[in-house]
PDB file of N, CA and C in Angstrom:
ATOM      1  N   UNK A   1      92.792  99.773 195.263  1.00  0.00           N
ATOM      2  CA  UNK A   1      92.909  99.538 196.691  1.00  0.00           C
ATOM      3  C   UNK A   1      92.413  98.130 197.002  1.00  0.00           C
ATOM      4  N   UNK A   2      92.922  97.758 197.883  1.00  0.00           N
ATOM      5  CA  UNK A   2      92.663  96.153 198.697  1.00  0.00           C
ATOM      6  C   UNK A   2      90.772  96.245 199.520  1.00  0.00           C
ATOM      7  N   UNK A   3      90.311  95.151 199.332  1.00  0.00           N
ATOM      8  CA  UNK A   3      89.392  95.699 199.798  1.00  0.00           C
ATOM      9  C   UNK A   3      88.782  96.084 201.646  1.00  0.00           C
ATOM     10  N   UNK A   4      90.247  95.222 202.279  1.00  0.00           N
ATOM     11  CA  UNK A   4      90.972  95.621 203.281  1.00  0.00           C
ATOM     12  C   UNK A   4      91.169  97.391 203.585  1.00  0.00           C
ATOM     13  N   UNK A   5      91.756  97.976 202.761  1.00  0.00           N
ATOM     14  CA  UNK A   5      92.430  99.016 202.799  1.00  0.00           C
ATOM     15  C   UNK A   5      91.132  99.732 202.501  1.00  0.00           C
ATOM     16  N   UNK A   6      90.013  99.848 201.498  1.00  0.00           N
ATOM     17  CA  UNK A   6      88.842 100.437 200.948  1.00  0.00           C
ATOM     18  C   UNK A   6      88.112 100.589 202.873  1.00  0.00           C
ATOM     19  N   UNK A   7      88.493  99.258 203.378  1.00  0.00           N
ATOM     20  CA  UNK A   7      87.213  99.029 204.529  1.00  0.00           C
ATOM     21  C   UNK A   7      87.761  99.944 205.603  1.00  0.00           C
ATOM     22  N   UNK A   8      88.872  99.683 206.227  1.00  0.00           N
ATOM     23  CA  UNK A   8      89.987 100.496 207.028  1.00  0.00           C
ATOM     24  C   UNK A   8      89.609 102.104 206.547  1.00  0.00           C
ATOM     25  N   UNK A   9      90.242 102.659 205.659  1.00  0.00           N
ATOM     26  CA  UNK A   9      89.588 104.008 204.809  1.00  0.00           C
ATOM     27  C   UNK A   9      88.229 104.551 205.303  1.00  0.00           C
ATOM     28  N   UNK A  10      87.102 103.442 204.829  1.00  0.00           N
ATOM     29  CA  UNK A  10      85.833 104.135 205.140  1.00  0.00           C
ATOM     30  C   UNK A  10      85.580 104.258 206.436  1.00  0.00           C
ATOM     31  N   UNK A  11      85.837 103.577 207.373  1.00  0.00           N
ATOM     32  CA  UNK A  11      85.786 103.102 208.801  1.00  0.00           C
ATOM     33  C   UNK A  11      86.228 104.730 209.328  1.00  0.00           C
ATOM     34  N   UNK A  12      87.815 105.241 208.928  1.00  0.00           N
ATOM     35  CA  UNK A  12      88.843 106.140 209.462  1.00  0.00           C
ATOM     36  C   UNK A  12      88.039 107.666 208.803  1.00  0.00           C
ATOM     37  N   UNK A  13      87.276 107.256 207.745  1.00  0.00           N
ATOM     38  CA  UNK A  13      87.120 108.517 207.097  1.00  0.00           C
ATOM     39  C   UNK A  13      88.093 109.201 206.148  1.00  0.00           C
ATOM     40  N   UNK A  14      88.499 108.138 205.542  1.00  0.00           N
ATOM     41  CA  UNK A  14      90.023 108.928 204.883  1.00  0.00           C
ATOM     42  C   UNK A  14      89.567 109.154 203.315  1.00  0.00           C
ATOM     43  N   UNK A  15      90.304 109.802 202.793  1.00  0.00           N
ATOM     44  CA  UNK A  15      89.307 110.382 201.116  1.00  0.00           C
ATOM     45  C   UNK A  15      91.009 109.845 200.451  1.00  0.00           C
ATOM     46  N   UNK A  16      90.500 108.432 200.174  1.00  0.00           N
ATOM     47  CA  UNK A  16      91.556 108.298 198.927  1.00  0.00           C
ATOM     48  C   UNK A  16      92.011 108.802 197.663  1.00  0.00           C
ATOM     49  N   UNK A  17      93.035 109.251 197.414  1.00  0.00           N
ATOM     50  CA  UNK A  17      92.874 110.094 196.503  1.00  0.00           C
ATOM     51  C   UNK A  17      93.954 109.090 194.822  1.00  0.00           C
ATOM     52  N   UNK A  18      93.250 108.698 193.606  1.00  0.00           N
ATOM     53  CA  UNK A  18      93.817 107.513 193.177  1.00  0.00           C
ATOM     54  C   UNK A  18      94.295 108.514 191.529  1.00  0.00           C
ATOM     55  N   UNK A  19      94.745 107.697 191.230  1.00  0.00           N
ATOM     56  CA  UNK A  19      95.668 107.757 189.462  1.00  0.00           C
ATOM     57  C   UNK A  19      95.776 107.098 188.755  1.00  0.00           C
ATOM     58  N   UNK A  20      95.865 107.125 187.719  1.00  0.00           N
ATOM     59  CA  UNK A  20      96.000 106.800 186.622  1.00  0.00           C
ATOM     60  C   UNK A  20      97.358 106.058 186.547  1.00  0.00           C
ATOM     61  N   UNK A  21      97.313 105.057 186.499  1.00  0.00           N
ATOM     62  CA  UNK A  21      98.830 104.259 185.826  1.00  0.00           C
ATOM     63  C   UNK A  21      99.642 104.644 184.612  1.00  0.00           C
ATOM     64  N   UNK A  22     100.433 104.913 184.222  1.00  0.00           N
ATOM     65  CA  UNK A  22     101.047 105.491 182.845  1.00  0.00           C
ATOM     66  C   UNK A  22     100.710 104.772 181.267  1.00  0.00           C
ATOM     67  N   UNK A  23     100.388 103.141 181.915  1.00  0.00           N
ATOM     68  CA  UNK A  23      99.768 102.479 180.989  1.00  0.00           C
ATOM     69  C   UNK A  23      98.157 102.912 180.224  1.00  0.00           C
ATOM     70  N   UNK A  24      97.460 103.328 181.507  1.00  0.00           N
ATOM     71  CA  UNK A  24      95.981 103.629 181.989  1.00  0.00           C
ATOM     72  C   UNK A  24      95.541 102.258 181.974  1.00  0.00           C
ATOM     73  N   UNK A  25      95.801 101.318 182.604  1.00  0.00           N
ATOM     74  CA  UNK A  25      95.326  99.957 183.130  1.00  0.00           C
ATOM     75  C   UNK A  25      94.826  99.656 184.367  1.00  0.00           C
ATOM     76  N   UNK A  26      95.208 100.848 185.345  1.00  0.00           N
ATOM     77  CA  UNK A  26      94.985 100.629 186.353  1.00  0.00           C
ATOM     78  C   UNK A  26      94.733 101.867 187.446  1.00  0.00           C
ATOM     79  N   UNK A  27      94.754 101.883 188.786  1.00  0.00           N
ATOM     80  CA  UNK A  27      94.273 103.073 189.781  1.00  0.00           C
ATOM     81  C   UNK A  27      95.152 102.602 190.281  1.00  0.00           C
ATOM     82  N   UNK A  28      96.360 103.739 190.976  1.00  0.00           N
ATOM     83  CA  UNK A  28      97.537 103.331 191.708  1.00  0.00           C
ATOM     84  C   UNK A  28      97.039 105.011 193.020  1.00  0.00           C
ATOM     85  N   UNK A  29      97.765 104.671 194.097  1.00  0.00           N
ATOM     86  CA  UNK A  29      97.123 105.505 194.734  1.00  0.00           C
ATOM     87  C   UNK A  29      97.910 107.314 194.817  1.00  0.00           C
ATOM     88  N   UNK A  30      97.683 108.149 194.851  1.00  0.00           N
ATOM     89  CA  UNK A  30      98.398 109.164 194.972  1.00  0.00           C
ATOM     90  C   UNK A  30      98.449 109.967 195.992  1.00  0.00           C
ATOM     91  N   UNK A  31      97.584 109.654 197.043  1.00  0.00           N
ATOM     92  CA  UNK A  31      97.667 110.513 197.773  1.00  0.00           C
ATOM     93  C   UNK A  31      96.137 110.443 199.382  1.00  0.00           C
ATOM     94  N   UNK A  32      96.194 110.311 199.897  1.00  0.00           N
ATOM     95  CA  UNK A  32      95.198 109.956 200.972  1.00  0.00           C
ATOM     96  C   UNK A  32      95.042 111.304 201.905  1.00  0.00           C
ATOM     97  N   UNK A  33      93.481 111.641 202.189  1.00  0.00           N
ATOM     98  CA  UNK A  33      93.497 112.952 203.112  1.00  0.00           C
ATOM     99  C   UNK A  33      92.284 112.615 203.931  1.00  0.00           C
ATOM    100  N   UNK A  34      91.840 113.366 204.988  1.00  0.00           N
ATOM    101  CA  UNK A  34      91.136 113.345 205.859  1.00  0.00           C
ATOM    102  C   UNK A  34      89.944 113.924 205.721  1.00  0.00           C
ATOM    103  N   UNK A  35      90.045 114.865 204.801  1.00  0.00           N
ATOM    104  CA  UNK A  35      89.054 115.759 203.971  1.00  0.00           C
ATOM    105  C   UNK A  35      88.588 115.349 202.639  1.00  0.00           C
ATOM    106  N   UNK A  36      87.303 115.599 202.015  1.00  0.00           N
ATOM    107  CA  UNK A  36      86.944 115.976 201.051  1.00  0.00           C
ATOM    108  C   UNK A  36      87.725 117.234 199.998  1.00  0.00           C
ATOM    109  N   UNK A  37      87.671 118.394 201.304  1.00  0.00           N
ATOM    110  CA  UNK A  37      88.277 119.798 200.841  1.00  0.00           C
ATOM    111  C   UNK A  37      89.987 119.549 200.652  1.00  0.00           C
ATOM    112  N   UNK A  38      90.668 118.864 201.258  1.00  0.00           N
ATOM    113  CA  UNK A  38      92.262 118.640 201.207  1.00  0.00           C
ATOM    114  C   UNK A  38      92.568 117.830 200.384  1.00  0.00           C
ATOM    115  N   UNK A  39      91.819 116.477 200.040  1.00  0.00           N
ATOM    116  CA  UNK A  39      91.665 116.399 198.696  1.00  0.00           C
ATOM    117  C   UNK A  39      91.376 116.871 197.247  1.00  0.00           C
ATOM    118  N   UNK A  40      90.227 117.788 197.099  1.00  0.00           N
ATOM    119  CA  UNK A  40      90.759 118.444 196.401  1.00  0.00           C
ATOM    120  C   UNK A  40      91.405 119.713 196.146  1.00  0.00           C
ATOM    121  N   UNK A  41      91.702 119.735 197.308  1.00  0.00           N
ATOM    122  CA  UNK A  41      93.085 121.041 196.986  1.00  0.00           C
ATOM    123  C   UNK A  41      94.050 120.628 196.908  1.00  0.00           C
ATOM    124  N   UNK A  42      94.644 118.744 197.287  1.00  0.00           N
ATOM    125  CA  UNK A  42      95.829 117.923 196.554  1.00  0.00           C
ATOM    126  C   UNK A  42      95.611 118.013 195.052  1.00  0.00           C
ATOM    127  N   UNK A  43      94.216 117.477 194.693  1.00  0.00           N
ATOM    128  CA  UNK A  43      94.015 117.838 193.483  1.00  0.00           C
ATOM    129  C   UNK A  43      94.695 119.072 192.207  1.00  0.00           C
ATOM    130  N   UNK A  44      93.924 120.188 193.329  1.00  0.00           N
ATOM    131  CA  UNK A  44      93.703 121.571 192.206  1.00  0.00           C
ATOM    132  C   UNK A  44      95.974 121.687 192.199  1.00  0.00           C
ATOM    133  N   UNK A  45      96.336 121.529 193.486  1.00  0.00           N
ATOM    134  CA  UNK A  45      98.203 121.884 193.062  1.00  0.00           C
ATOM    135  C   UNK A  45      99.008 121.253 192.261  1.00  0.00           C
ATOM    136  N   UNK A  46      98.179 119.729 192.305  1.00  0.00           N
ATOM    137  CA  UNK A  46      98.859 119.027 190.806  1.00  0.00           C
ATOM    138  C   UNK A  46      98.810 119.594 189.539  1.00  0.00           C
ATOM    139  N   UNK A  47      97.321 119.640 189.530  1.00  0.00           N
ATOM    140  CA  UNK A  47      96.638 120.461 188.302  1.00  0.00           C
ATOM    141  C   UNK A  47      97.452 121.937 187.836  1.00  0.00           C
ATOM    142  N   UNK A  48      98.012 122.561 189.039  1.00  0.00           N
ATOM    143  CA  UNK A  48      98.659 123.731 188.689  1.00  0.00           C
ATOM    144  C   UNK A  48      99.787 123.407 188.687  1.00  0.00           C
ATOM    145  N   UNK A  49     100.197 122.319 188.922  1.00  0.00           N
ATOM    146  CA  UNK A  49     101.564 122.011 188.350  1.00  0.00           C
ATOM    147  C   UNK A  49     102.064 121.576 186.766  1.00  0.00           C
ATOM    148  N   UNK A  50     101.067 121.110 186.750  1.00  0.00           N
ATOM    149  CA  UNK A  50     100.881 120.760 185.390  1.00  0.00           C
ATOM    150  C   UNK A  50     100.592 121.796 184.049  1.00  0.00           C
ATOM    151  N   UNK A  51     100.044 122.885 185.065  1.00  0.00           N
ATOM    152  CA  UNK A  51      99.717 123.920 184.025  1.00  0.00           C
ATOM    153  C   UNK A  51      98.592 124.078 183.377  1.00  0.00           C
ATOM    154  N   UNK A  52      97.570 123.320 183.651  1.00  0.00           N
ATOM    155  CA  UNK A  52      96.461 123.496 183.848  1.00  0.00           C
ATOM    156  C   UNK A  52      95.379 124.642 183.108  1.00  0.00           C
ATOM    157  N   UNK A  53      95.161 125.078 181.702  1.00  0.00           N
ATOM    158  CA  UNK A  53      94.641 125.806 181.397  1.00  0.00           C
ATOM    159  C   UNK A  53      93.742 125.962 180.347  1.00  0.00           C
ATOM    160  N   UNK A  54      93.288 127.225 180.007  1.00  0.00           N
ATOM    161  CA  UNK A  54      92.489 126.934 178.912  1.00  0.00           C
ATOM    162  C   UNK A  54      92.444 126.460 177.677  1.00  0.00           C
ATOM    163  N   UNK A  55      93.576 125.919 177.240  1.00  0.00           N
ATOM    164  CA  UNK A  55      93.832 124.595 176.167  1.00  0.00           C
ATOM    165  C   UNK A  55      93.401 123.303 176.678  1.00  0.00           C
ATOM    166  N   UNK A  56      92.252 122.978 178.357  1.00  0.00           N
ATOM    167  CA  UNK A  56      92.128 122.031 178.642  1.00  0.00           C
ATOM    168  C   UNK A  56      91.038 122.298 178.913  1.00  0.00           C
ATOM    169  N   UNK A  57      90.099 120.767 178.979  1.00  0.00           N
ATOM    170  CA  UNK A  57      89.159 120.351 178.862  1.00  0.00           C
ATOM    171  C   UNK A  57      88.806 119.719 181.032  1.00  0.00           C
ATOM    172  N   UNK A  58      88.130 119.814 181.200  1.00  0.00           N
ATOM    173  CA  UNK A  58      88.330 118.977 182.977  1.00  0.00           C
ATOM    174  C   UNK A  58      86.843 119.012 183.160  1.00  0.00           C
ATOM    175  N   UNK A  59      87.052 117.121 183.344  1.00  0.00           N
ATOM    176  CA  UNK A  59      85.832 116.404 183.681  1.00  0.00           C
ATOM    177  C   UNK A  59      85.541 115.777 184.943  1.00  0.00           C
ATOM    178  N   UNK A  60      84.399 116.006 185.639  1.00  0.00           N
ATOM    179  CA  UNK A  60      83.815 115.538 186.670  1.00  0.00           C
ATOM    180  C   UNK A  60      82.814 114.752 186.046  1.00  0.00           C
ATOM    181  N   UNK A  61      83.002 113.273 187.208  1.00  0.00           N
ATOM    182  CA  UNK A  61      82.443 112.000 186.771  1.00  0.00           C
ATOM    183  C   UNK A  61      82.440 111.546 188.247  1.00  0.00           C
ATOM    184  N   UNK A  62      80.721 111.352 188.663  1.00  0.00           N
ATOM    185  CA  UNK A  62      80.864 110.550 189.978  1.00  0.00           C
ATOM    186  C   UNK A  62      79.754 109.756 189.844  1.00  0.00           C
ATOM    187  N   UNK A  63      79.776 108.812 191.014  1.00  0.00           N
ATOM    188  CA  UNK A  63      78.862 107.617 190.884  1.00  0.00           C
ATOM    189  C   UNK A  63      78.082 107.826 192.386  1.00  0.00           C
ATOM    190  N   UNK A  64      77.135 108.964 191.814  1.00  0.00           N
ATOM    191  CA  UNK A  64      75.478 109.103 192.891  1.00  0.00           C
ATOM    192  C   UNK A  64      76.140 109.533 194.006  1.00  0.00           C
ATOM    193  N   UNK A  65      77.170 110.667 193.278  1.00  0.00           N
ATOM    194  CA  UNK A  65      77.660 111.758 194.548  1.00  0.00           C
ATOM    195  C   UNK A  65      77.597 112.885 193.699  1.00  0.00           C
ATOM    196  N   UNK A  66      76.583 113.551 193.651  1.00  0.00           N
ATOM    197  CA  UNK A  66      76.201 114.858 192.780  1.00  0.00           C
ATOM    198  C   UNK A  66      76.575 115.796 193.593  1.00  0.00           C
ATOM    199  N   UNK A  67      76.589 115.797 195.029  1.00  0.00           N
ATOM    200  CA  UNK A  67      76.570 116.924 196.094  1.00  0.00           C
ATOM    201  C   UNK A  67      78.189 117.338 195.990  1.00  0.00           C
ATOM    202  N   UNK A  68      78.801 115.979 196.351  1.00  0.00           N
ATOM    203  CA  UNK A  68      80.361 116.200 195.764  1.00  0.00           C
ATOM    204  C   UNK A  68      81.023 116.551 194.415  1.00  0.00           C
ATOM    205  N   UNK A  69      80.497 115.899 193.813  1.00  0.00           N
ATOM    206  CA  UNK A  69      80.961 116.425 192.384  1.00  0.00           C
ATOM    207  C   UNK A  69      80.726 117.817 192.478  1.00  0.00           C
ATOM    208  N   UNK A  70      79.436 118.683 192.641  1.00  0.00           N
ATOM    209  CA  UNK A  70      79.115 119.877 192.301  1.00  0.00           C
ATOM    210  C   UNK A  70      79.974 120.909 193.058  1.00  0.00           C
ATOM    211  N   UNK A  71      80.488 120.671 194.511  1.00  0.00           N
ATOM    212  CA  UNK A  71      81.466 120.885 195.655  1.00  0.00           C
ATOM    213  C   UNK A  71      82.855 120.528 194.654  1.00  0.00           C
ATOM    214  N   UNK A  72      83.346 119.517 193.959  1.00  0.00           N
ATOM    215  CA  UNK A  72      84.262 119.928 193.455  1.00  0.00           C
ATOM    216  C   UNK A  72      84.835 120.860 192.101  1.00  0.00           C
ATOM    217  N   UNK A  73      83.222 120.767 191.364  1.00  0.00           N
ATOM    218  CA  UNK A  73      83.148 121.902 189.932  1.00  0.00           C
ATOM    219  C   UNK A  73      83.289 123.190 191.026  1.00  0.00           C
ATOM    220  N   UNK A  74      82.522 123.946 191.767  1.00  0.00           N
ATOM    221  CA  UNK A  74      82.775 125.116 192.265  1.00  0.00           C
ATOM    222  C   UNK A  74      84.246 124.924 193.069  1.00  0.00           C
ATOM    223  N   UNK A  75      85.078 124.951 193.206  1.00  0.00           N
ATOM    224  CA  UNK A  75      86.273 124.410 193.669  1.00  0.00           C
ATOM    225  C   UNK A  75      87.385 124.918 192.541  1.00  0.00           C
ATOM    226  N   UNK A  76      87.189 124.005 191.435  1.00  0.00           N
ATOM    227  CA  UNK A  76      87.719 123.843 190.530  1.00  0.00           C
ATOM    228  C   UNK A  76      87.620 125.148 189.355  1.00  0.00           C
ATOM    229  N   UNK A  77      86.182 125.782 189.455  1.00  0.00           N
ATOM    230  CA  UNK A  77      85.722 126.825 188.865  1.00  0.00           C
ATOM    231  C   UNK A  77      86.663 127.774 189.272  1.00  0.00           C
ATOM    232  N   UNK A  78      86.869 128.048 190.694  1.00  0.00           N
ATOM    233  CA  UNK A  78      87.130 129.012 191.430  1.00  0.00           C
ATOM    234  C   UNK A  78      88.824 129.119 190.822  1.00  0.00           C
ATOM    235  N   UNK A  79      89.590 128.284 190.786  1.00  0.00           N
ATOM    236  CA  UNK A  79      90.698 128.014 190.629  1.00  0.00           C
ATOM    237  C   UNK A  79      91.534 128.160 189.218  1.00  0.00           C
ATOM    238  N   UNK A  80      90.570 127.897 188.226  1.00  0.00           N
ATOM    239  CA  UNK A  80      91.185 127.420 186.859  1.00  0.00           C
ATOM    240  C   UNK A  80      89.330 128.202 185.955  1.00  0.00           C
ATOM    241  N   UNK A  81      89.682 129.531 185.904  1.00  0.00           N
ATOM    242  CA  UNK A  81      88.512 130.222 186.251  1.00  0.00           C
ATOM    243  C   UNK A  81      88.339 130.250 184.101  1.00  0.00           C
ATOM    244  N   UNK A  82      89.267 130.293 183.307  1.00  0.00           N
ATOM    245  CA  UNK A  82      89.123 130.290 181.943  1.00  0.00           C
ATOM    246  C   UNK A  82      88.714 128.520 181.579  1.00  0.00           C
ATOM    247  N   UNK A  83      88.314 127.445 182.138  1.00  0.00           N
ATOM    248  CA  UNK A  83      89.256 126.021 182.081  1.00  0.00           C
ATOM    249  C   UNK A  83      87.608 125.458 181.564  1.00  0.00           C
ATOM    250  N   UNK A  84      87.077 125.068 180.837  1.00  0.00           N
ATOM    251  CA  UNK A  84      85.730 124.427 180.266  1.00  0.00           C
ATOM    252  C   UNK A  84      85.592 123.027 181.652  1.00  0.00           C
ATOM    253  N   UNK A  85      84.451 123.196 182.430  1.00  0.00           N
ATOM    254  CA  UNK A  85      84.238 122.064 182.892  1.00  0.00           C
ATOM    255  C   UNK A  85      82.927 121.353 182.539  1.00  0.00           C
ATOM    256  N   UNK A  86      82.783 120.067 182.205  1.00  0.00           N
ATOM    257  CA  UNK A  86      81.977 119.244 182.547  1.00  0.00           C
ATOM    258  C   UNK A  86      81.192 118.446 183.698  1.00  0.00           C
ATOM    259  N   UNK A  87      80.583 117.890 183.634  1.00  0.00           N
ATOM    260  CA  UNK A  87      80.424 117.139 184.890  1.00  0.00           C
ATOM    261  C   UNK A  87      78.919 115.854 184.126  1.00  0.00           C
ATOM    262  N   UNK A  88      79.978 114.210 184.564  1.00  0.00           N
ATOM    263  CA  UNK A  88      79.262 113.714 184.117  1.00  0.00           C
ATOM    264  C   UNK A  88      78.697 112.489 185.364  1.00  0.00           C
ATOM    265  N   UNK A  89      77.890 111.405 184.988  1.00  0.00           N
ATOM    266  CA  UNK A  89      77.652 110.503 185.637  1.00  0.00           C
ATOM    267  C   UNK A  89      78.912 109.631 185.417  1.00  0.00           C
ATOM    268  N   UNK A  90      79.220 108.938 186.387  1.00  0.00           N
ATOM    269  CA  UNK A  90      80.312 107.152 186.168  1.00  0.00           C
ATOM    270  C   UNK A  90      79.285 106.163 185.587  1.00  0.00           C
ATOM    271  N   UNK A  91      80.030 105.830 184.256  1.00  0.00           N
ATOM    272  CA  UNK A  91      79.312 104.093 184.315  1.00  0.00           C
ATOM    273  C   UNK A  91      79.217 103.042 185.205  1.00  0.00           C
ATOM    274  N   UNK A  92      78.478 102.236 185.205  1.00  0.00           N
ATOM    275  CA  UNK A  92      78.875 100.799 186.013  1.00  0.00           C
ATOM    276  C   UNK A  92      80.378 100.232 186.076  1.00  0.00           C
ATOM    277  N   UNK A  93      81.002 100.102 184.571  1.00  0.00           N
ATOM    278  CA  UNK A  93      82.690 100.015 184.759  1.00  0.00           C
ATOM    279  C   UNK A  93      83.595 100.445 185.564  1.00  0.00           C
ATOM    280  N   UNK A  94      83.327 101.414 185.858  1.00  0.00           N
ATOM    281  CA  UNK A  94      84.271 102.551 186.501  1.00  0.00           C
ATOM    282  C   UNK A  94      83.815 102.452 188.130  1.00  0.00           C
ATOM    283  N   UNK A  95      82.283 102.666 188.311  1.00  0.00           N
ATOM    284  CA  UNK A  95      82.085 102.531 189.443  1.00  0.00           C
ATOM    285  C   UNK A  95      82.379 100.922 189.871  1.00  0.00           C
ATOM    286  N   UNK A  96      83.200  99.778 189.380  1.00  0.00           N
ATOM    287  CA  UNK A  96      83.472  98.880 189.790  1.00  0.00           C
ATOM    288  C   UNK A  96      84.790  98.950 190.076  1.00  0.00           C
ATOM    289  N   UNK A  97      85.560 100.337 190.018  1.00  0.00           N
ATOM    290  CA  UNK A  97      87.274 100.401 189.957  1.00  0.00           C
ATOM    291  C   UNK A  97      87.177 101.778 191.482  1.00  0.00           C
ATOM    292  N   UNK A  98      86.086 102.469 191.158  1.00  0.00           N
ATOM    293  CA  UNK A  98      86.004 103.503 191.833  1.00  0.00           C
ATOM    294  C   UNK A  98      85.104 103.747 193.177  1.00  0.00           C
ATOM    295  N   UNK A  99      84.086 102.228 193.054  1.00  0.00           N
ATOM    296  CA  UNK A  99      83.308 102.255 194.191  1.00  0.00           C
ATOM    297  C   UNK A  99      82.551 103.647 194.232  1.00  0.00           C
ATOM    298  N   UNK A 100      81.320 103.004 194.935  1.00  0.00           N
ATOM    299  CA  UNK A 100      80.146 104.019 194.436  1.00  0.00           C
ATOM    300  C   UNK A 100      79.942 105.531 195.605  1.00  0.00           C
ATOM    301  N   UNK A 101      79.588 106.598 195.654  1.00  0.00           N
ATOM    302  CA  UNK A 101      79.609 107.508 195.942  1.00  0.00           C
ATOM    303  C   UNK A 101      81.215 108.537 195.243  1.00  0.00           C
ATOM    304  N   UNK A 102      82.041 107.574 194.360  1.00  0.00           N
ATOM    305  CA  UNK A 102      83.299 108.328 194.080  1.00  0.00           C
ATOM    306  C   UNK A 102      83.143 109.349 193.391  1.00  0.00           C
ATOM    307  N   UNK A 103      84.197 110.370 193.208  1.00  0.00           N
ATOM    308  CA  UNK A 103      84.356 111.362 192.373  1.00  0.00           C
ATOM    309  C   UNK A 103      85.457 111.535 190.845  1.00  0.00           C
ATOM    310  N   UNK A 104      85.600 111.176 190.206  1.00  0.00           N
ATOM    311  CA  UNK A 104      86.828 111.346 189.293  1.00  0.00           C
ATOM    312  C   UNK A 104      87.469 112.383 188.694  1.00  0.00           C
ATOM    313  N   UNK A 105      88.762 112.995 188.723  1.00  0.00           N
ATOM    314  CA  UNK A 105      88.362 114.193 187.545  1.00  0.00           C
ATOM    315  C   UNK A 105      89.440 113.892 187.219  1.00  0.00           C
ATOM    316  N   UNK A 106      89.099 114.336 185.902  1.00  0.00           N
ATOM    317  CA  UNK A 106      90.380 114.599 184.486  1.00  0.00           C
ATOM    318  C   UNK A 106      90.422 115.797 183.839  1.00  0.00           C
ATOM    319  N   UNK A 107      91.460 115.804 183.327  1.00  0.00           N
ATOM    320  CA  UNK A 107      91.971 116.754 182.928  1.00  0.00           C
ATOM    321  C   UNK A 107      92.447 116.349 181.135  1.00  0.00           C
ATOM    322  N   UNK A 108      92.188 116.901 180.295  1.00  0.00           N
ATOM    323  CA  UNK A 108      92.567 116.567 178.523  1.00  0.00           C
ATOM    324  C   UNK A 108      93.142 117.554 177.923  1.00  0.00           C
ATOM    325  N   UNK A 109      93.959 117.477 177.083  1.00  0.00           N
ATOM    326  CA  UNK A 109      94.071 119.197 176.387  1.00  0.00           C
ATOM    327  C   UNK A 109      92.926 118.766 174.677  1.00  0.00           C
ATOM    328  N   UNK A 110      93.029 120.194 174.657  1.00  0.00           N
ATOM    329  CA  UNK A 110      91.722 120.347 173.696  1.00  0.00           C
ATOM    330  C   UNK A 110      92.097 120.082 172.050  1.00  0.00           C
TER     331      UNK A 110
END
């Protein structure tokens, strides 16, 4: 995001919701909500589109948003109830792509 668009966002309250480039070079955006909760329930329908299951691995990674992250493991628990989750801290790297209070999650097969 522009850091225009980051400022506009926080101002509006909007929960950007970002991706993975096909390369993985970059954060392209996927999807923008008004919520925390509508975000990740954009989240969890991709995830079930994808198929999403216990041949997968799904990681939570945020930067000094534990309250959220933990709001999105019970979320995610609830949903994909066989599915191994983690939940880790963001490095400094990431929190320089993701800006700090963010949340990340991935998804791997095992």
């Amino acid at each position: 995001m522009t850091p225009m668009a980051a400022t506009l966002g926080s101002v509006l309250k909007l929960k950007p919701v970002m991706t993975q480039t096909e390369d993985g070079k970059k954060l392209e955006k996927f999807a923008v909500k008004r919520t925390m909760k509508s975000a990740v329930q954009e989240i969890i329908n991709y995830m079930k589109e994808k198929k999403v299951d216990e041949r997968h691995i799904i990681y939570i990674s945020h930067a000094r948003a534990l309250k959220d992250a933990e709001y999105v493991k019970e979320q995610l628990k609830n949903h994909f109830k066989k599915v191994e989750i983690c939940m880790l801290e963001l490095g400094a790297v990431f929190v320089t792509h993701g800006g700090p209070l963010c949340v990340a999650i991935q998804y791997i097969e095992k």
